[in-house]
C-alpha atoms as a PDB file:
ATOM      1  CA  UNK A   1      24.960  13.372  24.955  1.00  0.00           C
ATOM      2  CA  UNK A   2      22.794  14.666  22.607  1.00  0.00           C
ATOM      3  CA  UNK A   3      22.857  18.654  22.223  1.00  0.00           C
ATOM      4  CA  UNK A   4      19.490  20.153  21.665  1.00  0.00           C
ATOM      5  CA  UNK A   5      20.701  23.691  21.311  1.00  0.00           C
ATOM      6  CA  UNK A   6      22.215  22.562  18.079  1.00  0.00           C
ATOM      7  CA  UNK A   7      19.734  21.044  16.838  1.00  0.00           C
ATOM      8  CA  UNK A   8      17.786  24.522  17.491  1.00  0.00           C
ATOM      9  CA  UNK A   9      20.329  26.176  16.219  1.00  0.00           C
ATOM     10  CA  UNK A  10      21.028  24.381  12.857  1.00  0.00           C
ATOM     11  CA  UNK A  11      17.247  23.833  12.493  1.00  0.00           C
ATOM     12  CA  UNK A  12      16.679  27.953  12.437  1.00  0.00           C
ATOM     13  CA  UNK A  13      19.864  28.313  10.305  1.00  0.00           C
ATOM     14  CA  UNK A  14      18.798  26.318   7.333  1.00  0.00           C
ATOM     15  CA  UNK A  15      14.856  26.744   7.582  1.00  0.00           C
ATOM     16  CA  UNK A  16      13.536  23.330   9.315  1.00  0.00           C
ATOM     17  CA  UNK A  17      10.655  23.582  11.786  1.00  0.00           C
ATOM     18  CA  UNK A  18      10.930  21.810  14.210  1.00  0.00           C
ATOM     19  CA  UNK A  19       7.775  19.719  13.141  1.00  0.00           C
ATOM     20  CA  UNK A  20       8.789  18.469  10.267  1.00  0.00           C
ATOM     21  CA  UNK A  21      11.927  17.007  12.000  1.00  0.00           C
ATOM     22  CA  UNK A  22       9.456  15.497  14.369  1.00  0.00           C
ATOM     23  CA  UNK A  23       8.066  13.672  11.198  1.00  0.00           C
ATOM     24  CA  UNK A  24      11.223  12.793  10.195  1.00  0.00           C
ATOM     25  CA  UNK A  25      10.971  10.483  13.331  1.00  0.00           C
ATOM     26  CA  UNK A  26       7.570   9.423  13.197  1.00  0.00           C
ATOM     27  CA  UNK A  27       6.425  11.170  16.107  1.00  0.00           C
ATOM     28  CA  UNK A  28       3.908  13.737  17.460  1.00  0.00           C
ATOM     29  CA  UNK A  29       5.060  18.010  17.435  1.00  0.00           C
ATOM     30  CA  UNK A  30       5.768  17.611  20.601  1.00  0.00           C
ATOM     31  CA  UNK A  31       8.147  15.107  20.517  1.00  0.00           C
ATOM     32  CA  UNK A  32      11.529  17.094  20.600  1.00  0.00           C
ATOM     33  CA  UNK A  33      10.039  19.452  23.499  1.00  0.00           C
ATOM     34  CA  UNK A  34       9.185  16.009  25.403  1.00  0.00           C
ATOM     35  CA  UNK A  35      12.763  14.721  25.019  1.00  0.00           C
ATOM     36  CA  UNK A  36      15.249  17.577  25.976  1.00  0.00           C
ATOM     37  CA  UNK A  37      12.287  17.859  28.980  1.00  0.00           C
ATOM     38  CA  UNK A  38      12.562  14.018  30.247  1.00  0.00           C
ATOM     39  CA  UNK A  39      16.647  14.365  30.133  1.00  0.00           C
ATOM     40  CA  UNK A  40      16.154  11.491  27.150  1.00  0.00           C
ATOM     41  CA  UNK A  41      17.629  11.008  23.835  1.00  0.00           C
ATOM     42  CA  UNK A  42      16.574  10.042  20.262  1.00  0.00           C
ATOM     43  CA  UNK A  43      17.023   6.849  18.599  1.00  0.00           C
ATOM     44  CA  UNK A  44      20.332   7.042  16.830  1.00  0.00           C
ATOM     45  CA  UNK A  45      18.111   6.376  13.681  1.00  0.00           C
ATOM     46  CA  UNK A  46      16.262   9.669  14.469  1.00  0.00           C
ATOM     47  CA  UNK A  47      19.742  11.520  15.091  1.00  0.00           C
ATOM     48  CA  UNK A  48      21.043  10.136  11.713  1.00  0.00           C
ATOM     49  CA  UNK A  49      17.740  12.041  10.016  1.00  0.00           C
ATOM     50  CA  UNK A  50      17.488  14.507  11.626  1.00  0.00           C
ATOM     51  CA  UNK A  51      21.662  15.462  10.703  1.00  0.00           C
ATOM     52  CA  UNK A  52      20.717  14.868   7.154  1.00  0.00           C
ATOM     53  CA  UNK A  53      17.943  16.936   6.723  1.00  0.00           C
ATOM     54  CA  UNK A  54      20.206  19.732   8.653  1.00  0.00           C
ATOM     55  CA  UNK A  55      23.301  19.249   6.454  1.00  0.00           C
ATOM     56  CA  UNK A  56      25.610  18.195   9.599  1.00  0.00           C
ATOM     57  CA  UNK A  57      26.315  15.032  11.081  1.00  0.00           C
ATOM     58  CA  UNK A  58      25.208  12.879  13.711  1.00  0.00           C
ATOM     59  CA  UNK A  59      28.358  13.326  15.586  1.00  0.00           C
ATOM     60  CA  UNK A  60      27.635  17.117  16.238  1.00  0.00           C
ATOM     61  CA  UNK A  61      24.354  16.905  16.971  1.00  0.00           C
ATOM     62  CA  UNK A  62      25.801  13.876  19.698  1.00  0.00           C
ATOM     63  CA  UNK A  63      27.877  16.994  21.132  1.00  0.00           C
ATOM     64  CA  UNK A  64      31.018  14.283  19.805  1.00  0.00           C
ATOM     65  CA  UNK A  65      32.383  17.213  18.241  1.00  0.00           C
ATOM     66  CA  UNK A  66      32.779  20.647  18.908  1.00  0.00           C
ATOM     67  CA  UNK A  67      34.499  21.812  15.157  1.00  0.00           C
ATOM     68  CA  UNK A  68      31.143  23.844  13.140  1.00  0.00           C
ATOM     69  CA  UNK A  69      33.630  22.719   9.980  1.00  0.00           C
ATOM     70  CA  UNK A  70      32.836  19.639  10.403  1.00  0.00           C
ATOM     71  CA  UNK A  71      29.471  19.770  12.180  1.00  0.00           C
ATOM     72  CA  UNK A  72      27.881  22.210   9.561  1.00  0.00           C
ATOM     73  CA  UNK A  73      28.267  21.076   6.002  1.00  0.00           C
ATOM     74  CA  UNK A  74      27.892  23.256   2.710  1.00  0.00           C
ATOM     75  CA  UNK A  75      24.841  22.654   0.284  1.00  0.00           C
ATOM     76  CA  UNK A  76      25.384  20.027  -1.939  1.00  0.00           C
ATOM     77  CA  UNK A  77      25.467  21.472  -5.369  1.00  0.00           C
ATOM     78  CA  UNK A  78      24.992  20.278  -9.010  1.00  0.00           C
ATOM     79  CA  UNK A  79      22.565  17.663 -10.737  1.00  0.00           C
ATOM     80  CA  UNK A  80      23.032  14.923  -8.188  1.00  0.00           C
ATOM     81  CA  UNK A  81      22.285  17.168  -5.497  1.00  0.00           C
ATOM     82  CA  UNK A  82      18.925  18.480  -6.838  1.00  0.00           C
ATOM     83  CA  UNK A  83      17.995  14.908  -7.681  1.00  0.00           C
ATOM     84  CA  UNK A  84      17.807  14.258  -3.543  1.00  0.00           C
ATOM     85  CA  UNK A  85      14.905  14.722  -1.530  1.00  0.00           C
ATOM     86  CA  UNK A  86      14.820  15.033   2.184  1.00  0.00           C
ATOM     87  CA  UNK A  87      13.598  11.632   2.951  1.00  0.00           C
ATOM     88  CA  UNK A  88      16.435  10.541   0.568  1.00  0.00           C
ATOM     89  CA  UNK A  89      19.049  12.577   2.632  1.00  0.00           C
ATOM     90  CA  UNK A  90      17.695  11.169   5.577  1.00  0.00           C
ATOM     91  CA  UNK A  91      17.731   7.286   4.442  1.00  0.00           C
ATOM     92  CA  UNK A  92      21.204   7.844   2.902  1.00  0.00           C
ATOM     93  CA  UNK A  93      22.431   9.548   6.899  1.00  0.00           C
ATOM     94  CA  UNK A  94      20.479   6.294   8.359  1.00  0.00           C
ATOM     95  CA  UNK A  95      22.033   3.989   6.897  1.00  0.00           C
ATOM     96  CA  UNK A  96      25.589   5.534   6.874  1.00  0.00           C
ATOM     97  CA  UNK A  97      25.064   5.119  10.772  1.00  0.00           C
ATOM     98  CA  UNK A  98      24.140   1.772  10.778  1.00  0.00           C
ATOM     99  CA  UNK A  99      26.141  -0.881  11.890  1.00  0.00           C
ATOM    100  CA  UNK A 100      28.125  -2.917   8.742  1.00  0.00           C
ATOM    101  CA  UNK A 101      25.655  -5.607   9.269  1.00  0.00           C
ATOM    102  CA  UNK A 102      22.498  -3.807   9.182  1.00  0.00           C
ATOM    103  CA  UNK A 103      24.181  -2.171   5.831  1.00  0.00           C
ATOM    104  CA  UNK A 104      24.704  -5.447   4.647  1.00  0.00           C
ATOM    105  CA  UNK A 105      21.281  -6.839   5.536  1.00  0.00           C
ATOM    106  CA  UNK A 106      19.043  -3.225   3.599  1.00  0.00           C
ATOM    107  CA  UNK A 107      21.266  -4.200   0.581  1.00  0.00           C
ATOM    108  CA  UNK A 108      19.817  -7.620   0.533  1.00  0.00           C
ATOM    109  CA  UNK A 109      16.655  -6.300   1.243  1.00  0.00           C
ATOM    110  CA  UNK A 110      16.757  -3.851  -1.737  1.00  0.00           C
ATOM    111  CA  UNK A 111      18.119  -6.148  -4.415  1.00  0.00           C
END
């Protein structure tokens, strides 16, 4: 089940309104509000970006583990890490939840 105190949490911690993880999703500012309120949960997509753009993973945000080592990842540092924007982040935490075939079917799509 998806644990919106985390997501609170982690999204104060590291600086990301709310908002702009609404964005993230495509949807309105009042999308997360509208969720935890109808007892409903975000598109795994949507969980994927939003663990990207808070440096954890989609598993802690899913409340599928309880360990903040592993939930709450360190900056990337270095060259490569400066060369990554947020929407990169995010497409590179989407598509490391997709299934193998949907991996298999972007890199087509890309080539």
């Amino acid at each position: 089940m998806f644990d919106f105190d985390r997501l609170y949490y982690l999204s104060k911690l590291h600086g990301v309104s709310k908002s702009h993880l609404c964005d993230l999703a495509g949807k309105n500012a009042s999308y997360i509000a509208d969720l935890r309120r109808q007892h409903r949960e975000p598109a795994q997509q949507t969980v994927a970006a939003w663990a990207a753009a808070l440096h954890t993973t989609p598993a802690y945000l899913m409340g599928e583990t309880d360990d903040p080592g592993e939930g709450i990842k360190k900056e990337p540092s270095g060259p490569a890490a400066e060369e990554l924007s947020e929407e990169d982040r995010a497409f590179i935490a989407a598509f490391r939840a997709a299934s193998p075939e949907k991996r298999r079917a972007i890199l087509e799509l890309l080539k």
